[in-house]
Protein backbone atom coordinates (compact mmCIF):
# COMPACT_ATOMS: atom_id res chain seq x y z
CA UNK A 1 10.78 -37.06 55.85
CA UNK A 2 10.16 -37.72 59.34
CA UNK A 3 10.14 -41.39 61.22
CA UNK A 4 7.17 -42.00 62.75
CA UNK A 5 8.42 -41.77 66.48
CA UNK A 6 9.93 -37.77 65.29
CA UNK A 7 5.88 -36.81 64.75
CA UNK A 8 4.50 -34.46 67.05
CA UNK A 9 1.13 -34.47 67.61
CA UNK A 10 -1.91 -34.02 70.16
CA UNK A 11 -5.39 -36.85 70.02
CA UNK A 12 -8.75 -34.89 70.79
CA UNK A 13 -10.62 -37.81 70.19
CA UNK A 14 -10.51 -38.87 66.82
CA UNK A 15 -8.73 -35.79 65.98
CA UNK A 16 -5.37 -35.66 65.18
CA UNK A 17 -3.52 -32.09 66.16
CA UNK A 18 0.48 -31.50 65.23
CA UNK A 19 1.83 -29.68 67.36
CA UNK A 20 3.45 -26.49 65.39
CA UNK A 21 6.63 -24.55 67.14
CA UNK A 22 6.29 -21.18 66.91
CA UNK A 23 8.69 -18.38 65.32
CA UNK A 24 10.54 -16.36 67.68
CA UNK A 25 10.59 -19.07 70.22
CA UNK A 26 12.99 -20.78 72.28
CA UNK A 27 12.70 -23.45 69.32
CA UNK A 28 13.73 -21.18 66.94
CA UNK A 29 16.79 -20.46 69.31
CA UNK A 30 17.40 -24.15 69.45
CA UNK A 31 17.30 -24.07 65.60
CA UNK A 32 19.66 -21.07 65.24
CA UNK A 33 22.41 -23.10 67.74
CA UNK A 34 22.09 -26.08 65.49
CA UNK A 35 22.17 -24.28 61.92
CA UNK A 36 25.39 -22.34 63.60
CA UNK A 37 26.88 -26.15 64.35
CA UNK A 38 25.83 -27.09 60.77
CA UNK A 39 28.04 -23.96 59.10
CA UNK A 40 30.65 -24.48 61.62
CA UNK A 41 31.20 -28.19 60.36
CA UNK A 42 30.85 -26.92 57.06
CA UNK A 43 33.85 -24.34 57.22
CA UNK A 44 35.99 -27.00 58.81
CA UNK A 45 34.96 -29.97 56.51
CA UNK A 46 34.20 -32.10 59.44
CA UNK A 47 33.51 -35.52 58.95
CA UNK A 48 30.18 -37.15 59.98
CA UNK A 49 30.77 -38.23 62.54
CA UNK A 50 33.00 -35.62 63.90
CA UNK A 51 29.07 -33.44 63.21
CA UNK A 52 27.79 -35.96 65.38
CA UNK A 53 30.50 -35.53 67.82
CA UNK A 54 30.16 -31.47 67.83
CA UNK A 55 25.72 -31.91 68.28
CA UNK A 56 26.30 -34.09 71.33
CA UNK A 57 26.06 -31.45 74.00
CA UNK A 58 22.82 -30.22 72.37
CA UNK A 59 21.17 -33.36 72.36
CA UNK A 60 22.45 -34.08 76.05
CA UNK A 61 21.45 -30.50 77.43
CA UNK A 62 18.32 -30.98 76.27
CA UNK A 63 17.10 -34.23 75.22
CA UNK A 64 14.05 -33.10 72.90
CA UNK A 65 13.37 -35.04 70.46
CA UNK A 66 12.52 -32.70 68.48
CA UNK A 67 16.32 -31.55 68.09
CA UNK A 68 16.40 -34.87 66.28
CA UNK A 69 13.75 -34.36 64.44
CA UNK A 70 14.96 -30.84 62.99
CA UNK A 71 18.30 -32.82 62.89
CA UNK A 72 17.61 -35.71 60.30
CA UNK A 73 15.89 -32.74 58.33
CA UNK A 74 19.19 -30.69 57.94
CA UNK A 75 21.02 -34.21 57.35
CA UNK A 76 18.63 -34.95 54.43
CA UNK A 77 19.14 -32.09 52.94
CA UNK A 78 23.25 -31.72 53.42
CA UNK A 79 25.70 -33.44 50.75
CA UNK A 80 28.47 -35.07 52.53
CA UNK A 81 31.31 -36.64 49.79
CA UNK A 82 33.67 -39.61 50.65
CA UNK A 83 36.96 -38.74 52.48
CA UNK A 84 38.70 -41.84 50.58
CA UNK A 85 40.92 -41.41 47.48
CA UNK A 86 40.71 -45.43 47.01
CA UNK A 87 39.04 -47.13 43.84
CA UNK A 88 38.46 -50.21 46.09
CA UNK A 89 38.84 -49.71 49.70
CA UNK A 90 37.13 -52.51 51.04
CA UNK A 91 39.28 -54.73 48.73
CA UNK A 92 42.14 -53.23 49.57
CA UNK A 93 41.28 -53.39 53.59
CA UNK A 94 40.57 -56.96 52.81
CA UNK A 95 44.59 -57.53 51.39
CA UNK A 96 45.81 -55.55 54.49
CA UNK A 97 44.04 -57.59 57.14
CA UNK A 98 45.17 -60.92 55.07
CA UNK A 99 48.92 -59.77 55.26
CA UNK A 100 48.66 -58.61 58.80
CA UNK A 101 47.67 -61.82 60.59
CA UNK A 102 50.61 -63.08 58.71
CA UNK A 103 53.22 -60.23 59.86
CA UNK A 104 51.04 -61.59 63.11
CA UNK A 105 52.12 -65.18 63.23
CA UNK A 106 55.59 -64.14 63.95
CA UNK A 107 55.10 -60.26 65.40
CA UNK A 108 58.24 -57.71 64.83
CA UNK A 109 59.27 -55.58 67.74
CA UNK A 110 58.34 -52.17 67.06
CA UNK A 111 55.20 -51.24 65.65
CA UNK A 112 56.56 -49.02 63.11
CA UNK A 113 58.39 -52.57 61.61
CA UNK A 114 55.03 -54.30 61.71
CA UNK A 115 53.21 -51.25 59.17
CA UNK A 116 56.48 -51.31 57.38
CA UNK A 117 56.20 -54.97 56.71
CA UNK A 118 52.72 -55.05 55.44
CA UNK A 119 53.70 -51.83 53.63
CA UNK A 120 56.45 -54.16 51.41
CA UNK A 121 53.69 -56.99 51.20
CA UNK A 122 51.07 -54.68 49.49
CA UNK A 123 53.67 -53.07 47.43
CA UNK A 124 54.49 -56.61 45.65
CA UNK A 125 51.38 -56.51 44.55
CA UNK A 126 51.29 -52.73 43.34
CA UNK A 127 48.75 -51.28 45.92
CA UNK A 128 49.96 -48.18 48.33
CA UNK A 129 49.40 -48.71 52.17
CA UNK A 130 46.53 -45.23 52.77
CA UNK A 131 47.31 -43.09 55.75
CA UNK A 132 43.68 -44.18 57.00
CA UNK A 133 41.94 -47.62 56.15
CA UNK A 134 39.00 -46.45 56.98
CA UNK A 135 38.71 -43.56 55.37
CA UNK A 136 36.17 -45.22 52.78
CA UNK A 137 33.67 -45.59 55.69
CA UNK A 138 30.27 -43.44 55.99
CA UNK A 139 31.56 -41.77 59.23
CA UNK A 140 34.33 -40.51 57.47
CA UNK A 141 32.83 -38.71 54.69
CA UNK A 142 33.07 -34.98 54.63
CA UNK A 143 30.46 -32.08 54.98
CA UNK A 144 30.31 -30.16 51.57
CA UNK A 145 27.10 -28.49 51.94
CA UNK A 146 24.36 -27.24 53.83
CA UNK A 147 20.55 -25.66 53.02
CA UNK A 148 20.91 -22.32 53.12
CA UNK A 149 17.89 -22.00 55.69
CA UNK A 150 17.44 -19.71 58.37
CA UNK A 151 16.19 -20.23 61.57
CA UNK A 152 12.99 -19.16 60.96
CA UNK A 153 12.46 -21.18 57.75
CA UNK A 154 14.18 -23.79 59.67
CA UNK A 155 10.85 -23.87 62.22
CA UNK A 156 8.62 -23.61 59.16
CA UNK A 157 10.30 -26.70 57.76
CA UNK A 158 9.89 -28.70 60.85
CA UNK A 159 6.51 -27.80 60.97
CA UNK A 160 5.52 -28.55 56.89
CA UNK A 161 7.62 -32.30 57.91
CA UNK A 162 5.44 -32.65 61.33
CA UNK A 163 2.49 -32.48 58.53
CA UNK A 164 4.16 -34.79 55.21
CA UNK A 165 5.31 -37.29 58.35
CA UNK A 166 1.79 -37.86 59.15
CA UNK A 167 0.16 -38.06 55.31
CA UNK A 168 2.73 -41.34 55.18
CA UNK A 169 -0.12 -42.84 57.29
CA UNK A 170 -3.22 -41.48 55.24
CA UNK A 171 -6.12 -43.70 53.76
CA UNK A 172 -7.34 -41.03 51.63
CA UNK A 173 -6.90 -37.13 51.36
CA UNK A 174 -9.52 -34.32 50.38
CA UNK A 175 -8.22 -31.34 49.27
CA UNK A 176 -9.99 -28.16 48.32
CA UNK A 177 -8.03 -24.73 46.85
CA UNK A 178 -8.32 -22.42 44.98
CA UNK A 179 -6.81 -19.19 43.65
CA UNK A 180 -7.99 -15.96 42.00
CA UNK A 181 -5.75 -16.97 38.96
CA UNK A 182 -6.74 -19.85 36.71
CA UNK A 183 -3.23 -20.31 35.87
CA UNK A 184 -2.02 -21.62 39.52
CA UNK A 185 -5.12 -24.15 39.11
CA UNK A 186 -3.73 -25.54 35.81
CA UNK A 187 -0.24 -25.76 37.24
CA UNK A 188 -1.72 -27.57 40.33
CA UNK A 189 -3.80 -29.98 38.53
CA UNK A 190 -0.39 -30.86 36.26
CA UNK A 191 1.57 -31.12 39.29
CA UNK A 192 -0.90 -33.69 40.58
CA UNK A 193 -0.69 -35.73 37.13
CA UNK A 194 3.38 -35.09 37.65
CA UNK A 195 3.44 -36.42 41.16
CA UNK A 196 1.55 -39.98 39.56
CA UNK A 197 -0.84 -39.53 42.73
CA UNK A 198 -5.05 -41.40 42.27
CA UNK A 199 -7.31 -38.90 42.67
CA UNK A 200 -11.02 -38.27 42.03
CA UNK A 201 -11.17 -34.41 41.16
CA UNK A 202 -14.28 -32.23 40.81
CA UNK A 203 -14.52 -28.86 40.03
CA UNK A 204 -16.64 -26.71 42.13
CA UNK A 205 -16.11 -23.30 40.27
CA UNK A 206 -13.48 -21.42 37.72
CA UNK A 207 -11.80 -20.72 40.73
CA UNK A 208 -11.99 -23.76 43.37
CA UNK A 209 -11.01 -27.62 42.82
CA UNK A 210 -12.00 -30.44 44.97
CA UNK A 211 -10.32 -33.71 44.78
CA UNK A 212 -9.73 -36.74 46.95
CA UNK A 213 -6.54 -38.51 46.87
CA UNK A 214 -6.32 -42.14 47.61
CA UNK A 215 -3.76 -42.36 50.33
CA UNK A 216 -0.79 -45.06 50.94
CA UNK A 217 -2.65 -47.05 53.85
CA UNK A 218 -5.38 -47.69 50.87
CA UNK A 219 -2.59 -48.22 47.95
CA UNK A 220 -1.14 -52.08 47.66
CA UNK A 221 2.15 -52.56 47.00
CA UNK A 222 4.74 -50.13 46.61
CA UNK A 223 2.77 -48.03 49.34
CA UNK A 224 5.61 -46.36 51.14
CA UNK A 225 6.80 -44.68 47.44
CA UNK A 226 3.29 -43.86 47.04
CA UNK A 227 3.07 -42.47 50.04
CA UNK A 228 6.23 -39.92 49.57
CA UNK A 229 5.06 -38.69 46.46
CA UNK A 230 1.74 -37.86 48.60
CA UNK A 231 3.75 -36.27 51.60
CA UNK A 232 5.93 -34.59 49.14
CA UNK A 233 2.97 -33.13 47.14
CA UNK A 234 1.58 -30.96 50.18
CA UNK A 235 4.31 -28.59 49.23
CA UNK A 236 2.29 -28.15 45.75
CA UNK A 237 -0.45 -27.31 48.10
CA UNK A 238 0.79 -24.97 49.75
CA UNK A 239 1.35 -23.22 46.84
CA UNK A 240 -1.92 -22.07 46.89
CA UNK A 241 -3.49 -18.69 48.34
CA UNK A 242 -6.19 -20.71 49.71
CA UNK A 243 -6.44 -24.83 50.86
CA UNK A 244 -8.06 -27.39 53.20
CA UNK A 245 -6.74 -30.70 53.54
CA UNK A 246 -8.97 -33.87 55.42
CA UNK A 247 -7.34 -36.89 55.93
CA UNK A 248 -8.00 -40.44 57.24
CA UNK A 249 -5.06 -41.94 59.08
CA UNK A 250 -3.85 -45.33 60.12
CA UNK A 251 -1.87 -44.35 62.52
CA UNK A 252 -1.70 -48.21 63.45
CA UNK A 253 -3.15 -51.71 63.44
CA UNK A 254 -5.84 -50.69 65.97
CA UNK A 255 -5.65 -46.88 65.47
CA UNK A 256 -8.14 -46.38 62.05
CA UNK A 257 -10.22 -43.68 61.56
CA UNK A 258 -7.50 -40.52 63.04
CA UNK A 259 -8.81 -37.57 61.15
CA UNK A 260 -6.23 -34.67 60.75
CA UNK A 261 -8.02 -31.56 59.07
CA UNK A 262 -6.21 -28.04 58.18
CA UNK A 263 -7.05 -25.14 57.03
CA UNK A 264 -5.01 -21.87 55.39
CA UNK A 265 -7.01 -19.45 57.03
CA UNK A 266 -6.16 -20.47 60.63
CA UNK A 267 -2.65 -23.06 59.73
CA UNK A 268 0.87 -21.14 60.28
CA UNK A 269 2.51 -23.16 57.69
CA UNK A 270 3.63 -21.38 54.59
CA UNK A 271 5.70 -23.32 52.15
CA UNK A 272 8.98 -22.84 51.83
CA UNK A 273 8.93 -23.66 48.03
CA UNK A 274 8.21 -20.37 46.47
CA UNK A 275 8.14 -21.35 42.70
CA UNK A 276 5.76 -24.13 40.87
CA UNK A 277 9.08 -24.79 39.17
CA UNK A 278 10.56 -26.25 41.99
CA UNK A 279 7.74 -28.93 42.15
CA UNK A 280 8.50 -30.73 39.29
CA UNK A 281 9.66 -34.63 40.29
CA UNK A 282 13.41 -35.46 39.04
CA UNK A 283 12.24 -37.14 36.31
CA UNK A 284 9.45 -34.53 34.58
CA UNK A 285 12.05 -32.15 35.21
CA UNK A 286 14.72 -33.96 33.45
CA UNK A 287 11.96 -34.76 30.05
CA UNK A 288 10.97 -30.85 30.48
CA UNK A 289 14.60 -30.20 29.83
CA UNK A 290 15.08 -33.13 27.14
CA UNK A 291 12.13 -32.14 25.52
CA UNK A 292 13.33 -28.59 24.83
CA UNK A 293 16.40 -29.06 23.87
CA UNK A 294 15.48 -32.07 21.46
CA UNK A 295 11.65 -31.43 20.48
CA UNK A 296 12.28 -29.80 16.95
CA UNK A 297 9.21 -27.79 15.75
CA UNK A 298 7.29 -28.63 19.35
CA UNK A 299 7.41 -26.32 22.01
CA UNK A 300 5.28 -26.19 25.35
CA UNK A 301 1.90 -24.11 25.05
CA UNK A 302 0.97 -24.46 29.38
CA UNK A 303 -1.67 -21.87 28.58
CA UNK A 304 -3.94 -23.69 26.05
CA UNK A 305 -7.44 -24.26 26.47
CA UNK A 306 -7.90 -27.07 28.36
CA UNK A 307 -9.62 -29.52 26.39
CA UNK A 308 -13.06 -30.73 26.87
CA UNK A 309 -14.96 -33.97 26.31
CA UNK A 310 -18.53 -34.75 25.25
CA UNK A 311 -20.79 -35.71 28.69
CA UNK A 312 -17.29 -36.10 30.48
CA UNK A 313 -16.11 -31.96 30.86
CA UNK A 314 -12.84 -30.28 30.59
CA UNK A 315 -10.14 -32.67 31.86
CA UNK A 316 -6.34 -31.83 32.36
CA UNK A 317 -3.86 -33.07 30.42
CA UNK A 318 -0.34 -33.79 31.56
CA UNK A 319 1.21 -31.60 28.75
CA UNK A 320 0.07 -29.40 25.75
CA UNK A 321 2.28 -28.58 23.20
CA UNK A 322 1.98 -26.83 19.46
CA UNK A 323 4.18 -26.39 16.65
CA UNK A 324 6.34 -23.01 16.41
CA UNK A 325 5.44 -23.13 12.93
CA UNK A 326 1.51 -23.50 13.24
CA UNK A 327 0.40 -21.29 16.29
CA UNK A 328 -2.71 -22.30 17.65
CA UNK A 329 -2.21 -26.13 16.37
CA UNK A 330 -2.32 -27.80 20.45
CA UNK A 331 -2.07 -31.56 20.56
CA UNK A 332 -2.73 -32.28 24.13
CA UNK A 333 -0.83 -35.21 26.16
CA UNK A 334 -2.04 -37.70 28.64
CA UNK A 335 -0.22 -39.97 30.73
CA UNK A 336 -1.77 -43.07 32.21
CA UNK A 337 0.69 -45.18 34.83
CA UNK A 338 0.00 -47.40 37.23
CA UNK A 339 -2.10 -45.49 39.75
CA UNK A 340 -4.01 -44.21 36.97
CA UNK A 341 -5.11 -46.35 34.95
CA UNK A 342 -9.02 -46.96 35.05
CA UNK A 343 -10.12 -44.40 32.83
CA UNK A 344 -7.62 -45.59 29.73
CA UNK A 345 -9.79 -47.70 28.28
CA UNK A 346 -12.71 -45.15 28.36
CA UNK A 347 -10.18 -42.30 27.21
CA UNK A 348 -9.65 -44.94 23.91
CA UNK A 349 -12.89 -45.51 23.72
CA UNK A 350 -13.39 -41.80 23.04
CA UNK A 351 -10.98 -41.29 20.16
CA UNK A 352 -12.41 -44.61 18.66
CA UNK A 353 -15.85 -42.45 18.35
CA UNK A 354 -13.46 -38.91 17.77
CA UNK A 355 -10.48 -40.15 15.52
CA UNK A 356 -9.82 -36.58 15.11
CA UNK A 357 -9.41 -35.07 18.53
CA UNK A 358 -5.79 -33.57 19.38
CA UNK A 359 -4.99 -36.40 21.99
CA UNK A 360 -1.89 -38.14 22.39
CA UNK A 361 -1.98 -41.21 25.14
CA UNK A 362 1.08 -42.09 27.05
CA UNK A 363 0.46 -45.71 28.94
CA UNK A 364 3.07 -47.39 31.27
CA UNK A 365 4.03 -50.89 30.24
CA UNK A 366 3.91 -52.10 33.66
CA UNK A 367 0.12 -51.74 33.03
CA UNK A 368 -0.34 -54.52 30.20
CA UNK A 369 1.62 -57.35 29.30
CA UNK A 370 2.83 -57.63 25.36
CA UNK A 371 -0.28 -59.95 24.71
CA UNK A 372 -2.68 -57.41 26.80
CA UNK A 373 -1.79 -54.12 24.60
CA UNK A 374 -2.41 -56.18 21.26
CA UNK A 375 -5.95 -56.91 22.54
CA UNK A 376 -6.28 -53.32 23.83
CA UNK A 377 -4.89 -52.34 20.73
CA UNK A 378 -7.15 -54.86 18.68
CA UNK A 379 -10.44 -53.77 19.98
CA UNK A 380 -9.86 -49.71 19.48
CA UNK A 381 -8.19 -49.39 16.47
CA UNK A 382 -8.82 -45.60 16.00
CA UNK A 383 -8.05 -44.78 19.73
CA UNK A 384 -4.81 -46.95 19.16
CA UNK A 385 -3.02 -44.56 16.32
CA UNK A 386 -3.39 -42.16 19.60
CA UNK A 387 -1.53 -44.86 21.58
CA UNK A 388 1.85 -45.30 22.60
CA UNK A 389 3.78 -47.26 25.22
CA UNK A 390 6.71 -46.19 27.60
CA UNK A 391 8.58 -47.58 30.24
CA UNK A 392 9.02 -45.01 33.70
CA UNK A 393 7.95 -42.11 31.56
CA UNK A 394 8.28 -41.52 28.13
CA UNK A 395 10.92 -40.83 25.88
CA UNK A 396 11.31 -37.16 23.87
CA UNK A 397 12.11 -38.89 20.20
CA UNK A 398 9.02 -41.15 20.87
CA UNK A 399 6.81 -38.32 22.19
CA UNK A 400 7.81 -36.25 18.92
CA UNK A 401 6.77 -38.74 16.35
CA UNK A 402 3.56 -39.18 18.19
CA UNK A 403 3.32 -35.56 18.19
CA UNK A 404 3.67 -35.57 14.51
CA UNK A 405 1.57 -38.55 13.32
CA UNK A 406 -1.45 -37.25 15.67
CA UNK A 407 -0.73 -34.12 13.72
CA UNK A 408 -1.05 -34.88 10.71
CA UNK A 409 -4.46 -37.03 11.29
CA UNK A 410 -6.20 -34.19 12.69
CA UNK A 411 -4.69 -31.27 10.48
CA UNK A 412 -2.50 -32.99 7.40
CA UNK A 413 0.69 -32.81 6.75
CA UNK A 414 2.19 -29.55 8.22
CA UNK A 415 5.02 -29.19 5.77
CA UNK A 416 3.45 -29.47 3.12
């Protein structure tokens, strides 16, 4: 993601413009010279900061700052691993200073003696003099890989980051897409429970969603994680054939009301995420993965009917899943954490009225205290045998029983 003074943009007004780089472009030439820099570090495992050494004459022919900009986006996305060998390093540094202002006290000659002496001094206490004592230091660590980018998605990156940098600084974002298959608009509205983002969400037709997003300049506490997961969820956006994004941005103290407004039909961007797989967060990805390989007699059904509730509408669950020995059984799953949270006690209220609807409720303990889910608990009874707690997001073996004791209220007893 991009610091705030790496964002290129353009005021018209109130209206905020980024300003795009264009394919085929002497940008795109700057971004082929760097990539080439990146691969030639990579081939000689250079060390940081011998990178850093080898970019210089870029950054000095030119002094864009939008070299740095497309640089801390090829750094973020490298994997550099430590040049030292050492369990302890900065222990061990620590013992070799100590014995050298002793050696120091009363110097030797020759330097060679003076590394041989603190050589012997280390040695009585069973730890090796390294070649390099610094070895253990950031700097030194070594380039092991690169993106595999181009330098054309390389400007279509920069561009996508010129637009994620500036949603760090929204008060709210409306969104509109939509897509000639009903499919991508389930996987987008369970990428937007994934990604743990508030959001008010209408749907205009079978075909189009509208839905405003509470932004991190409008989210206390923890705003700046908040306001990744936003940035970070414009890929999913982008994922549609068709989208139009509003937002509101603080773009400081004295600076409210910036409106930045796009549009598919006349943006450039495209993302450079081809597959809704590739959208999952680290951690839905890793319970996707759990849950398959631990789950039993559950599998995922994605392309259930989505269910619907009386005077409320269809609503999207975070999950659906069914038995692989009773097709057509779905027991839906929704999560509630701590951006999402107002409509829990309405969702409870619900299955205190439907004890039989196929709904299993996640809720994040962060939410309620020990004392606060017994009274939650205490005044929905019903709704609570839906109920479960988790801390972060849930665990499979938890999820499972749930699965099965929701099952068996609203069906019986599968095995027997």
């Amino acid at each position: 993601m991009l610091n705030r003074d790496l964002l290129m943009f353009r005021r018209r007004g109130k209206k905020i413009v980024p300003l795009f780089e264009e394919a085929a472009s002497a940008f795109q030439a700057a971004c082929s010279t760097m990539l080439a820099i990146y691969q030639q570090a990579l081939q000689k495992n250079a060390s940081r900061a011998q990178l850093q050494d080898n970019l210089e004459p870029l950054f000095n022919s030119s002094g864009d700052k939008k070299l740095a900009a497309l640089n801390k986006l090829l750094m973020d996305h490298c994997i550099f691993t430590s040049a030292s060998e050492l369990e302890n390093a900065p222990l061990q540094r620590e013992m070799i200073f100590k014995y050298a202002a002793k050696i120091l006290q009363q110097p030797p000659d020759a330097p060679e003696l003076f590394r041989q002496q603190v050589a012997r001094m280390l040695a009585a206490d069973s730890v090796t003099l390294p070649e390099d004592i610094y070895c253990d230091l950031p700097e030194f660590d070594r380039l092991t890989s690169i993106p595999p980018w181009t330098a054309e998605e390389l400007v279509n990156i920069y561009n996508i980051a010129q637009v994620q940098g500036l949603l760090l600084y929204a008060d709210n974002l409306e969104v509109t897409v939509s897509d000639t298959e009903p499919m991508a608009l389930r996987k987008f509205m369970r990428r937007l429970k994934f990604y743990r983002l508030l959001a008010e969400v209408k749907r205009a037709s079978a075909n189009e969603i509208k839905l405003t997003l509470s932004g991190p300049a409008s989210v206390f506490g923890e705003n700046r994680k908040y306001g990744l997961q936003l940035a970070a969820f414009f890929q999913v956006i982008l994922l549609m054939k068709n989208w139009k994004i509003r937002a509101e941005l603080q773009l400081g103290k004295t600076t409210k009301g910036n409106v930045l407004a796009l549009d598919s039909a006349d943006c450039p961007l495209r993302g450079n995420i081809r597959r809704w797989a590739a959208c999952l967060p680290d951690e839905v990805a890793l319970f996707i993965k759990t849950f398959r390989k631990e789950a039993g007699e559950w599998r995922e059904a994605p392309e259930a009917e989505l269910p619907r509730i009386a005077n409320c509408g269809t609503f999207f669950p975070d999950f659906s899943f069914e038995r692989s020995d009773a097709v057509g059984k779905v027991i839906h799953v929704e999560l509630f954490h701590r951006y999402y949270f107002k409509e829990l006690e309405g969702r409870l209220a619900f299955l205190e009225r439907e004890p039989n609807f196929p709904l299993v409720i996640g809720a994040d303990r962060v939410l309620l205290d020990s004392e606060q889910q017994k009274l939650l608990t205490g005044k929905y009874p019903s709704g609570a045998a839906h109920l479960f707690f988790y801390s972060n997001y849930p665990g499979v073996e938890k999820l499972r029983r749930m699965l099965n004791k929701v099952c068996t209220a609203v069906w019986g007893d599968p095995d027997k």
